[in-house]
C-alpha atoms as a PDB file:
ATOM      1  CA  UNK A   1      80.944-117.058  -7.219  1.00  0.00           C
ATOM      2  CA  UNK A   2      83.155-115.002  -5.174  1.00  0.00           C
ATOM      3  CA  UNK A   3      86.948-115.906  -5.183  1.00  0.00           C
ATOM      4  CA  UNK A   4      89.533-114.407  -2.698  1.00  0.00           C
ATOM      5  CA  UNK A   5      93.189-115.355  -3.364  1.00  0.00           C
ATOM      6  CA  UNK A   6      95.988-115.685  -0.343  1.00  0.00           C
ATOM      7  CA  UNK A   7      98.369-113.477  -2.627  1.00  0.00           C
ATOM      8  CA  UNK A   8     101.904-111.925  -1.755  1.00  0.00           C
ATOM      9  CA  UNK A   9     102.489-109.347  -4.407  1.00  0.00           C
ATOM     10  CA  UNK A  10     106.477-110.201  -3.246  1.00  0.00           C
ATOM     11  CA  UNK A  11     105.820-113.756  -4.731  1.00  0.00           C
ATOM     12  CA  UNK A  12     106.233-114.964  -8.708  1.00  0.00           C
ATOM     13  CA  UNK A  13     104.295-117.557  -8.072  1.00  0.00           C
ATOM     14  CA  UNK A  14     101.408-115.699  -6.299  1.00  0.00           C
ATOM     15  CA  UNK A  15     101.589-112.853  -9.033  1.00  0.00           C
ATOM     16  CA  UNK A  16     101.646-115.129 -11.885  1.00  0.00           C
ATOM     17  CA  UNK A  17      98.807-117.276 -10.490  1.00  0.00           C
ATOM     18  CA  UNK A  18      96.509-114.257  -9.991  1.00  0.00           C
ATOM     19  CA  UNK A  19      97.185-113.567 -13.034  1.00  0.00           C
ATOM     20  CA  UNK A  20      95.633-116.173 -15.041  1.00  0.00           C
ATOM     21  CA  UNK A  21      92.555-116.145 -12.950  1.00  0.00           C
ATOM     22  CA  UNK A  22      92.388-112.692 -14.337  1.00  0.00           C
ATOM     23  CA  UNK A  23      93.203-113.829 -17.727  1.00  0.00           C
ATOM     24  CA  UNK A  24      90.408-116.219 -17.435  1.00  0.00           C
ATOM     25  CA  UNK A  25      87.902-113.750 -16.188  1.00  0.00           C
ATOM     26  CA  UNK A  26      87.511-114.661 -12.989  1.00  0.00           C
ATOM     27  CA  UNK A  27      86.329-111.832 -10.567  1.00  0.00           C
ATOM     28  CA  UNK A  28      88.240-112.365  -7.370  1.00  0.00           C
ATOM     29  CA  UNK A  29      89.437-110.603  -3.996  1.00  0.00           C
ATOM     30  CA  UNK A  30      92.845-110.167  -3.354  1.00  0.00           C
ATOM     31  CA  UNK A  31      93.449-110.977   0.614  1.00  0.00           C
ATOM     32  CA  UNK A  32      97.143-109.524   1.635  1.00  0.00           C
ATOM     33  CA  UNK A  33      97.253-112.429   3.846  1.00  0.00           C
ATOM     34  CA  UNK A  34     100.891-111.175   5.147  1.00  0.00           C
ATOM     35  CA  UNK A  35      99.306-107.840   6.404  1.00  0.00           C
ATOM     36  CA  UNK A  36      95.758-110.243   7.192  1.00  0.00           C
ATOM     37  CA  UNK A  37      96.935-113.449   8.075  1.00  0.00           C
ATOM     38  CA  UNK A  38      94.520-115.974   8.631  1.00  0.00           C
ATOM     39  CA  UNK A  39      92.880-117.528  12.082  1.00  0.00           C
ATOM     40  CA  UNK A  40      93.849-120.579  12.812  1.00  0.00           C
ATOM     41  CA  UNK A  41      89.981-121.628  12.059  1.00  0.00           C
ATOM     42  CA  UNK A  42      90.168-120.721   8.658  1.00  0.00           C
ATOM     43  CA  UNK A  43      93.478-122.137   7.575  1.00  0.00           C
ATOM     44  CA  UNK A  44      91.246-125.856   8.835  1.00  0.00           C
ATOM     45  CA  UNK A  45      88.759-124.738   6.869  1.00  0.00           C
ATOM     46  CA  UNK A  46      90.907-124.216   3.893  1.00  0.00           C
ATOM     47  CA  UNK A  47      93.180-127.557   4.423  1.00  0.00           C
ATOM     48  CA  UNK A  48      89.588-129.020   4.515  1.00  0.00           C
ATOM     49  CA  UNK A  49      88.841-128.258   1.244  1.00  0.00           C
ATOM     50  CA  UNK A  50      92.122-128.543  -0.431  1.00  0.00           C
ATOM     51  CA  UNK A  51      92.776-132.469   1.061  1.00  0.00           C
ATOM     52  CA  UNK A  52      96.053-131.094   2.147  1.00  0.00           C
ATOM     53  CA  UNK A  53      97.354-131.592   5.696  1.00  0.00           C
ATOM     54  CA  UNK A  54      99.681-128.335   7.624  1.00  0.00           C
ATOM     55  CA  UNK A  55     102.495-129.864   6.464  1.00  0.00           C
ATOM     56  CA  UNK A  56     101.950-130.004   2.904  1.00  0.00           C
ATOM     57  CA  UNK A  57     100.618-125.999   3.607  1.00  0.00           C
ATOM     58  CA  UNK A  58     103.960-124.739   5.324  1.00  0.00           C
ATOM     59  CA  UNK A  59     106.805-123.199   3.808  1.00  0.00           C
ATOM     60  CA  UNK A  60     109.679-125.285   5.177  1.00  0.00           C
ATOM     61  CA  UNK A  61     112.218-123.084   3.504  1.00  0.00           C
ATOM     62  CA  UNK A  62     111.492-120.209   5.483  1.00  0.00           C
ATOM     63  CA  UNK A  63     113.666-119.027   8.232  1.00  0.00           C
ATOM     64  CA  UNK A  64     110.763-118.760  10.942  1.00  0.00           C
ATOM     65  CA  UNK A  65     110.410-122.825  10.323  1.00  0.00           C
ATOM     66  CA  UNK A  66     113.765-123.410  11.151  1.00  0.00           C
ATOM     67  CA  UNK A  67     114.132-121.192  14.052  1.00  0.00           C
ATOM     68  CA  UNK A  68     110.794-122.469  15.611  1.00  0.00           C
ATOM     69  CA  UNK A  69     111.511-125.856  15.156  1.00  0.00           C
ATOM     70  CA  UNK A  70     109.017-127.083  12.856  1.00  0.00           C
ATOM     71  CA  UNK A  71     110.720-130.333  11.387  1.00  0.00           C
ATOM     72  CA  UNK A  72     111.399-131.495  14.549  1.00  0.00           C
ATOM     73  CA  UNK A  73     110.249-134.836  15.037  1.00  0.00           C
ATOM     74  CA  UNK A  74     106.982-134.501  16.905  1.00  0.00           C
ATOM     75  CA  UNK A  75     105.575-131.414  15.807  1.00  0.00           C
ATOM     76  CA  UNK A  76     101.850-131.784  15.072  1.00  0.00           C
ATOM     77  CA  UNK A  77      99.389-130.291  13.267  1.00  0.00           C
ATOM     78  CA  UNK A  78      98.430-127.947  15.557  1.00  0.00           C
ATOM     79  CA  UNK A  79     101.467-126.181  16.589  1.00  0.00           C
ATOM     80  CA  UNK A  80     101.795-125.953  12.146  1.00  0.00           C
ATOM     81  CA  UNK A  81      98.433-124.121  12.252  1.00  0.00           C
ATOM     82  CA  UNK A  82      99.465-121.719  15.094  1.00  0.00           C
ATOM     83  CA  UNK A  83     103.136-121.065  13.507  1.00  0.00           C
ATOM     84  CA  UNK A  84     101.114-120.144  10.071  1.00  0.00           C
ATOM     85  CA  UNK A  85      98.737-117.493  11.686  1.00  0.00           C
ATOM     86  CA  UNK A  86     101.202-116.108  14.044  1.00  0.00           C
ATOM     87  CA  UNK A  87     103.979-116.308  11.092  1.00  0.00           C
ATOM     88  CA  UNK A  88     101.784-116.194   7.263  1.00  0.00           C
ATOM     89  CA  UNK A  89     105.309-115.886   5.158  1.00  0.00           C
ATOM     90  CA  UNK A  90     105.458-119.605   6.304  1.00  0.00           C
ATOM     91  CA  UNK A  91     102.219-120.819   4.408  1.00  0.00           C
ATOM     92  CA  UNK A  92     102.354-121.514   0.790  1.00  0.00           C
ATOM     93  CA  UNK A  93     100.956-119.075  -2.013  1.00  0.00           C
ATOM     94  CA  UNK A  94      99.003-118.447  -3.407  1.00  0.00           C
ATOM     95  CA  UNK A  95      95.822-119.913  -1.698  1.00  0.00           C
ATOM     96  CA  UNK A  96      92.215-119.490  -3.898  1.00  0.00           C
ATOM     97  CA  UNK A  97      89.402-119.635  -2.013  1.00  0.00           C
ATOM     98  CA  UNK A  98      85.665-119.899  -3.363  1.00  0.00           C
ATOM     99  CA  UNK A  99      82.456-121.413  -1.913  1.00  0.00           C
ATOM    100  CA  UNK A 100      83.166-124.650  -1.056  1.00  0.00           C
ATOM    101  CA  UNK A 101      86.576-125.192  -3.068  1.00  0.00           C
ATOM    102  CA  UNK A 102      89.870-124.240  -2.184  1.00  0.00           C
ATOM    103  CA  UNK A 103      93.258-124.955  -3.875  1.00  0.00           C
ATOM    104  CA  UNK A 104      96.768-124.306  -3.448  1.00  0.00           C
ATOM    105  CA  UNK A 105      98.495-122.813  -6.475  1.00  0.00           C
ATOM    106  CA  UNK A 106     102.318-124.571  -6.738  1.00  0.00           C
ATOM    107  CA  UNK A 107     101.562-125.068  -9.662  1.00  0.00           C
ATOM    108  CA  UNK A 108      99.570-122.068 -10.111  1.00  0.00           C
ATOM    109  CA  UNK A 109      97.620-123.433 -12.749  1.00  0.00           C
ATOM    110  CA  UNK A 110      95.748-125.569 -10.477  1.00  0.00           C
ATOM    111  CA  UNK A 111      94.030-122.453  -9.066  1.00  0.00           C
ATOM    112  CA  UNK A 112      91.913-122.573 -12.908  1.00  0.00           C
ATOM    113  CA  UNK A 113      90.812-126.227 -11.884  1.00  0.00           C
ATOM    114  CA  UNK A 114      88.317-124.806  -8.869  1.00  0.00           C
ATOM    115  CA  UNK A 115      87.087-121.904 -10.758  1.00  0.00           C
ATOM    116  CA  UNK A 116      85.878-123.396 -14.210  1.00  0.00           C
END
């Protein structure tokens, strides 16, 4: 099974969840998402397979969501996706990817619960 994380090396969280995949064995691909962010497509086909909406993805903490307006009453799904590929320090990390599974990793324990 191939397994490519969403990993920012700057992030605890992201470093700690990758890791215990590598703790646990698990063969995976590291995608520098900041430097490769992600089409619009694919962060669908991720939320797909995590069950999570764009708003449960986004980093609301992050300057780029406050000077774009993302809380803003209104603000869809859509314009979430398009902030997160045109600006990946707003989506949440780490992000494991693998066949048909994907989960995010707040905690990053629940990265182990896709992989086995």
């Amino acid at each position: 099974m191939k397994a490519v994380i969403w990993h920012n090396p700057r992030c605890s969280k992201s470093r700690e969840g990758l890791r215990l995949l590598q703790e646990k064995g698990v063969e995976v691909e590291i995608r520098k998402y900041i430097e490769d962010p992600p089409s619009v497509e694919e962060l669908k086909e991720v939320l797909a397979r995590t069950g999570l909406s764009a708003h449960e993805l986004i980093r609301r903490k992050e300057k780029e969501y406050r000077e774009l307006g993302l809380g803003a009453e209104g603000v869809g799904e859509e314009q979430l996706l398009e902030a997160m590929s045109t600006h990946p320090r707003l989506i949440e990390r780490p992000v494991l990817v693998t066949g048909d599974s994907a989960a995010l990793g707040r905690p990053p324990e629940q990265l182990l619960e896709i992989v086995g």
